[in-house]
N, C-alpha and C. Protein backbone atom coordinates (compact mmCIF):
# COMPACT_ATOMS: atom_id res chain seq x y z
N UNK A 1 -144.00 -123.68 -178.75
CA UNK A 1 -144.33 -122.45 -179.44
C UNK A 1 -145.59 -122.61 -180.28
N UNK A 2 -146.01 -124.13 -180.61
CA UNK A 2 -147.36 -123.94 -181.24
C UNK A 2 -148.36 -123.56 -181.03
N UNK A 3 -148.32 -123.42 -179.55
CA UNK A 3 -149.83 -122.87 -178.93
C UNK A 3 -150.05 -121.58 -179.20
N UNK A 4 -148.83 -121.23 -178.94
CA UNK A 4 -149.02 -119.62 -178.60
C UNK A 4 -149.13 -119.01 -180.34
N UNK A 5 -148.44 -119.93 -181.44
CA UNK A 5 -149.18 -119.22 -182.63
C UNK A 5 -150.73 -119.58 -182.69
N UNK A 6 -150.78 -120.26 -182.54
CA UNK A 6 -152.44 -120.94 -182.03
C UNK A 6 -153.33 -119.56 -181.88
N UNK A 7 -153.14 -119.30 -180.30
CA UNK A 7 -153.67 -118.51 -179.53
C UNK A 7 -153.59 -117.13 -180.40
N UNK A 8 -152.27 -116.69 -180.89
CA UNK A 8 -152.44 -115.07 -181.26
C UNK A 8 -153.23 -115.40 -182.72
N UNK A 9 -153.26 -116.39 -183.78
CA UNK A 9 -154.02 -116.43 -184.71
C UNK A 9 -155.57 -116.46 -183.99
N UNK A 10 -156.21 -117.38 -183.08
CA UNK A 10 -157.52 -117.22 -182.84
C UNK A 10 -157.58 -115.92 -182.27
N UNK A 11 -157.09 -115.32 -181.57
CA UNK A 11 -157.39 -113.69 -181.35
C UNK A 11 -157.30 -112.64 -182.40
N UNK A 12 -156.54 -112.84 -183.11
CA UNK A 12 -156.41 -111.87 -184.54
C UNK A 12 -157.99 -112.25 -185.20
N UNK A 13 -158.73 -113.42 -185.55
CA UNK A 13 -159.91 -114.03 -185.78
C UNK A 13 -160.84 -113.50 -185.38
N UNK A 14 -161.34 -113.51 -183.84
CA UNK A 14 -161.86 -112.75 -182.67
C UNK A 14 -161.70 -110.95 -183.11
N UNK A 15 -160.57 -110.32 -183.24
CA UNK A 15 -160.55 -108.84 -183.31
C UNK A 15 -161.58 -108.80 -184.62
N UNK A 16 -161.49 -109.36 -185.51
CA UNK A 16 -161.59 -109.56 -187.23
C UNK A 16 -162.99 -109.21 -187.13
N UNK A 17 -163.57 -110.52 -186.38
CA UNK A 17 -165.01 -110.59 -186.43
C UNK A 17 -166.00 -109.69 -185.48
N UNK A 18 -164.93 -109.11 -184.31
CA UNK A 18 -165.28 -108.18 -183.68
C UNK A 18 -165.68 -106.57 -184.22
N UNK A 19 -164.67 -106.09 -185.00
CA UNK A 19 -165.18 -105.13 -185.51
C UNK A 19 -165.79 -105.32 -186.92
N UNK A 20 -165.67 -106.44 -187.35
CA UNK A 20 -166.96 -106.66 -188.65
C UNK A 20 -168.26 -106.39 -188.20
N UNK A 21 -168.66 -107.10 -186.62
CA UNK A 21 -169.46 -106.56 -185.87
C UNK A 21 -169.90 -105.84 -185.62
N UNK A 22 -169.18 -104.78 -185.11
CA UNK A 22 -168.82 -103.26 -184.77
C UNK A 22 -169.37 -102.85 -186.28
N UNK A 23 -169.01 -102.81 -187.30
CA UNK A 23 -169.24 -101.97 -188.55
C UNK A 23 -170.74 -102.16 -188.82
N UNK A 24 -171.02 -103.77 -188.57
CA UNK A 24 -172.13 -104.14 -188.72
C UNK A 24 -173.39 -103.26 -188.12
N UNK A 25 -173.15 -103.50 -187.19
CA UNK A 25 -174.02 -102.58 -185.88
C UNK A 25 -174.11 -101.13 -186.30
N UNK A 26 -173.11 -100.11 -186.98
CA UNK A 26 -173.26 -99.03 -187.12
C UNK A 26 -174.37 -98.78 -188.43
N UNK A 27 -173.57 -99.57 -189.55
CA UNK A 27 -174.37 -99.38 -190.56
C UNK A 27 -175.90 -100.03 -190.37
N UNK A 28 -176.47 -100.83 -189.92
CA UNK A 28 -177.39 -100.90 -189.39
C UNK A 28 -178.34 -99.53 -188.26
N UNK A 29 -177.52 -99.38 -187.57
CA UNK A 29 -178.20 -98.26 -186.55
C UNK A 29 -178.32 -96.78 -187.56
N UNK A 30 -177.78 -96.64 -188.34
CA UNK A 30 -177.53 -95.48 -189.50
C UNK A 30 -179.17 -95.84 -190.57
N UNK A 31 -179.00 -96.84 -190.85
CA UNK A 31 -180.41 -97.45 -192.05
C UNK A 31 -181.93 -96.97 -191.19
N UNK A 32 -181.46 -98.02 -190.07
CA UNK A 32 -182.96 -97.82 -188.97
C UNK A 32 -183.20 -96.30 -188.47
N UNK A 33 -182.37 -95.45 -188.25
CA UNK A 33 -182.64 -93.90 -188.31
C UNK A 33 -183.12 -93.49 -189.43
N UNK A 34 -182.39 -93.30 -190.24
CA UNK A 34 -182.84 -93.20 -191.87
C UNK A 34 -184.39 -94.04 -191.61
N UNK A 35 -184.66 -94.42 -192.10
CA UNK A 35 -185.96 -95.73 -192.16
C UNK A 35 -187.43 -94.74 -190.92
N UNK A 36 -186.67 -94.80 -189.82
CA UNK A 36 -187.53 -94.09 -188.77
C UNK A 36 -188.12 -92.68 -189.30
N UNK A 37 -186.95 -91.80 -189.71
CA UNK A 37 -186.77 -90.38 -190.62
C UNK A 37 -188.29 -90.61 -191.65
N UNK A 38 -188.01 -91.53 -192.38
CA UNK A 38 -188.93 -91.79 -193.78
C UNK A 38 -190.59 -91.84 -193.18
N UNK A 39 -190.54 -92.53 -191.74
CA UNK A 39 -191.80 -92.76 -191.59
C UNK A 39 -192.49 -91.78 -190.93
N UNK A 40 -191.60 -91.12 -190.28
CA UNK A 40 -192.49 -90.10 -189.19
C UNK A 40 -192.64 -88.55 -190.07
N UNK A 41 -191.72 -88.70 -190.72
CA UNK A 41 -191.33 -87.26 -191.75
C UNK A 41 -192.93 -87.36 -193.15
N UNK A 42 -192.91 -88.45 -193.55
CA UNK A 42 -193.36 -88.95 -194.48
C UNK A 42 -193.03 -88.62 -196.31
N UNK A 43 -191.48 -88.51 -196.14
CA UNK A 43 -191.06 -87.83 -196.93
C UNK A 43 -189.96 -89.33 -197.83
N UNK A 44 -189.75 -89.50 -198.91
CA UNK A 44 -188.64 -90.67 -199.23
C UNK A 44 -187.13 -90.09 -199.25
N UNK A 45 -187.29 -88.63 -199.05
CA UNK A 45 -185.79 -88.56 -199.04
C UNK A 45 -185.81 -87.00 -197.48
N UNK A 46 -185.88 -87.70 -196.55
CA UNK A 46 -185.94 -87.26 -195.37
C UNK A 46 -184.82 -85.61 -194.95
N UNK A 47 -183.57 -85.87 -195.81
CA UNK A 47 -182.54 -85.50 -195.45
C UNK A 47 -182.38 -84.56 -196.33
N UNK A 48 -182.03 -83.47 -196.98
CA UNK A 48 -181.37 -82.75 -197.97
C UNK A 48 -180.56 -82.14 -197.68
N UNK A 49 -179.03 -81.90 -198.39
CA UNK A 49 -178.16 -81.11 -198.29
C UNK A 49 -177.47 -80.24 -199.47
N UNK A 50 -177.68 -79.19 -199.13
CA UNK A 50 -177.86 -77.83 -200.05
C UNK A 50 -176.76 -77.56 -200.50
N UNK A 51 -175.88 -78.13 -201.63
CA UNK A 51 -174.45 -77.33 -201.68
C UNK A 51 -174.23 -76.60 -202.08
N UNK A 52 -174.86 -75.69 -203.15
CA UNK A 52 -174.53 -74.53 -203.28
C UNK A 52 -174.83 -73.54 -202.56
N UNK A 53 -174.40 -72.09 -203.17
CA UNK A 53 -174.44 -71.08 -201.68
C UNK A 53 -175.85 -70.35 -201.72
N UNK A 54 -176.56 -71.02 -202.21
CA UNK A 54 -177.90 -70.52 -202.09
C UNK A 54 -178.54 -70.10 -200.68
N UNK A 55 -177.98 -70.56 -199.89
CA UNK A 55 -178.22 -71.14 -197.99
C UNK A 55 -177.65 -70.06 -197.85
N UNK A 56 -176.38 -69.36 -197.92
CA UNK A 56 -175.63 -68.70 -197.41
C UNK A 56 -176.61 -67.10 -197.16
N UNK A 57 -177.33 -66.80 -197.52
CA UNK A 57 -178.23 -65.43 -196.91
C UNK A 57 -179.24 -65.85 -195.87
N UNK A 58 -179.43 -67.05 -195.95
CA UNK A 58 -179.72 -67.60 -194.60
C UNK A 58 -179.35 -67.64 -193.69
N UNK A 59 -178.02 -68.09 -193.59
CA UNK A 59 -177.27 -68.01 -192.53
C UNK A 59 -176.60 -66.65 -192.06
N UNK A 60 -176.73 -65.68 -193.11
CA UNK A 60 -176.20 -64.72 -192.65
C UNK A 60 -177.74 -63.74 -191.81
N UNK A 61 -178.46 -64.47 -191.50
CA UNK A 61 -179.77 -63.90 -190.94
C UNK A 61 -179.50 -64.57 -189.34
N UNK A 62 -179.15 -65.26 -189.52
CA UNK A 62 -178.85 -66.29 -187.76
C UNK A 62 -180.01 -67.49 -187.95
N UNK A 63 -180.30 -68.04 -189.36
CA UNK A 63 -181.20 -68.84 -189.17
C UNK A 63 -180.08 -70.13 -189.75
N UNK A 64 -179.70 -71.05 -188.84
CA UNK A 64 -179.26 -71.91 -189.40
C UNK A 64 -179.61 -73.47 -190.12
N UNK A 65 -180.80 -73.49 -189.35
CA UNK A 65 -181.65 -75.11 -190.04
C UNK A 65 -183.16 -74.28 -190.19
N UNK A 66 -183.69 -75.19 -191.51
CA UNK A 66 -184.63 -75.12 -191.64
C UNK A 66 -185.24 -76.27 -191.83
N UNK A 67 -186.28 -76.46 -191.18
CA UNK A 67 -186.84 -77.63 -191.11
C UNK A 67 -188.12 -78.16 -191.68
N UNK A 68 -188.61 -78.62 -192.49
CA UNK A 68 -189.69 -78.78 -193.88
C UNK A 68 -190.98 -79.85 -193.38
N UNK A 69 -191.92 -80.36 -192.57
CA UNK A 69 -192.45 -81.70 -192.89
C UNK A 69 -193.27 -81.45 -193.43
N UNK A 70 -193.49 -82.47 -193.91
CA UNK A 70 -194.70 -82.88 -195.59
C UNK A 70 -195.31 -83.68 -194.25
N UNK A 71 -196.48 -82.92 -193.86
CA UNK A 71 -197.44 -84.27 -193.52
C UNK A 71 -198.84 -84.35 -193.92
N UNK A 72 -199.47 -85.70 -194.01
CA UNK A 72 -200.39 -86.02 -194.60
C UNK A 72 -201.78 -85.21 -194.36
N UNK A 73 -202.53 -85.32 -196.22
CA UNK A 73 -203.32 -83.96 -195.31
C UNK A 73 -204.74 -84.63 -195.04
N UNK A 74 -205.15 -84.29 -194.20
CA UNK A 74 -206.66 -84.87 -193.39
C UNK A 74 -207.85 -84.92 -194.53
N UNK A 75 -208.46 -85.82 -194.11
CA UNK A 75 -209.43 -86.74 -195.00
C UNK A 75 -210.32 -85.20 -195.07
């Protein structure tokens, strides 16, 4: 029977580090979007979200995103 606690402890190990992995990889792929956002946008906070209902006569027009870029202005 020692093996086999053996075996299901190194696989419990394996799952562990597998989705530490997994988490790893996301929060990473989340930063590098973000990061990409910052450079092409040229903005430091790429993203905004509006919570109050200020938006809401907007939307009641059928306009649902509005979209802002700040880009650099020519020499």
């Amino acid at each position: 029977m020692g093996w086999i606690e053996e075996n299901m402890k190194s696989t419990h190990i394996r799952q562990i580090l597998s989705q530490a992995i997994s988490l790893g990889m996301v929060i990473s792929s989340a930063l590098i979007i973000w990061e990409g956002l910052i450079c092409i946008i040229g903005s430091e906070s790429p993203v905004v979200v509006v919570l109050s209902g200020s938006m809401k006569p907007g939307f009641k027009r059928k306009g649902s995103h509005n979209v802002h870029l700040c880009l650099p202005e020519s020499m």
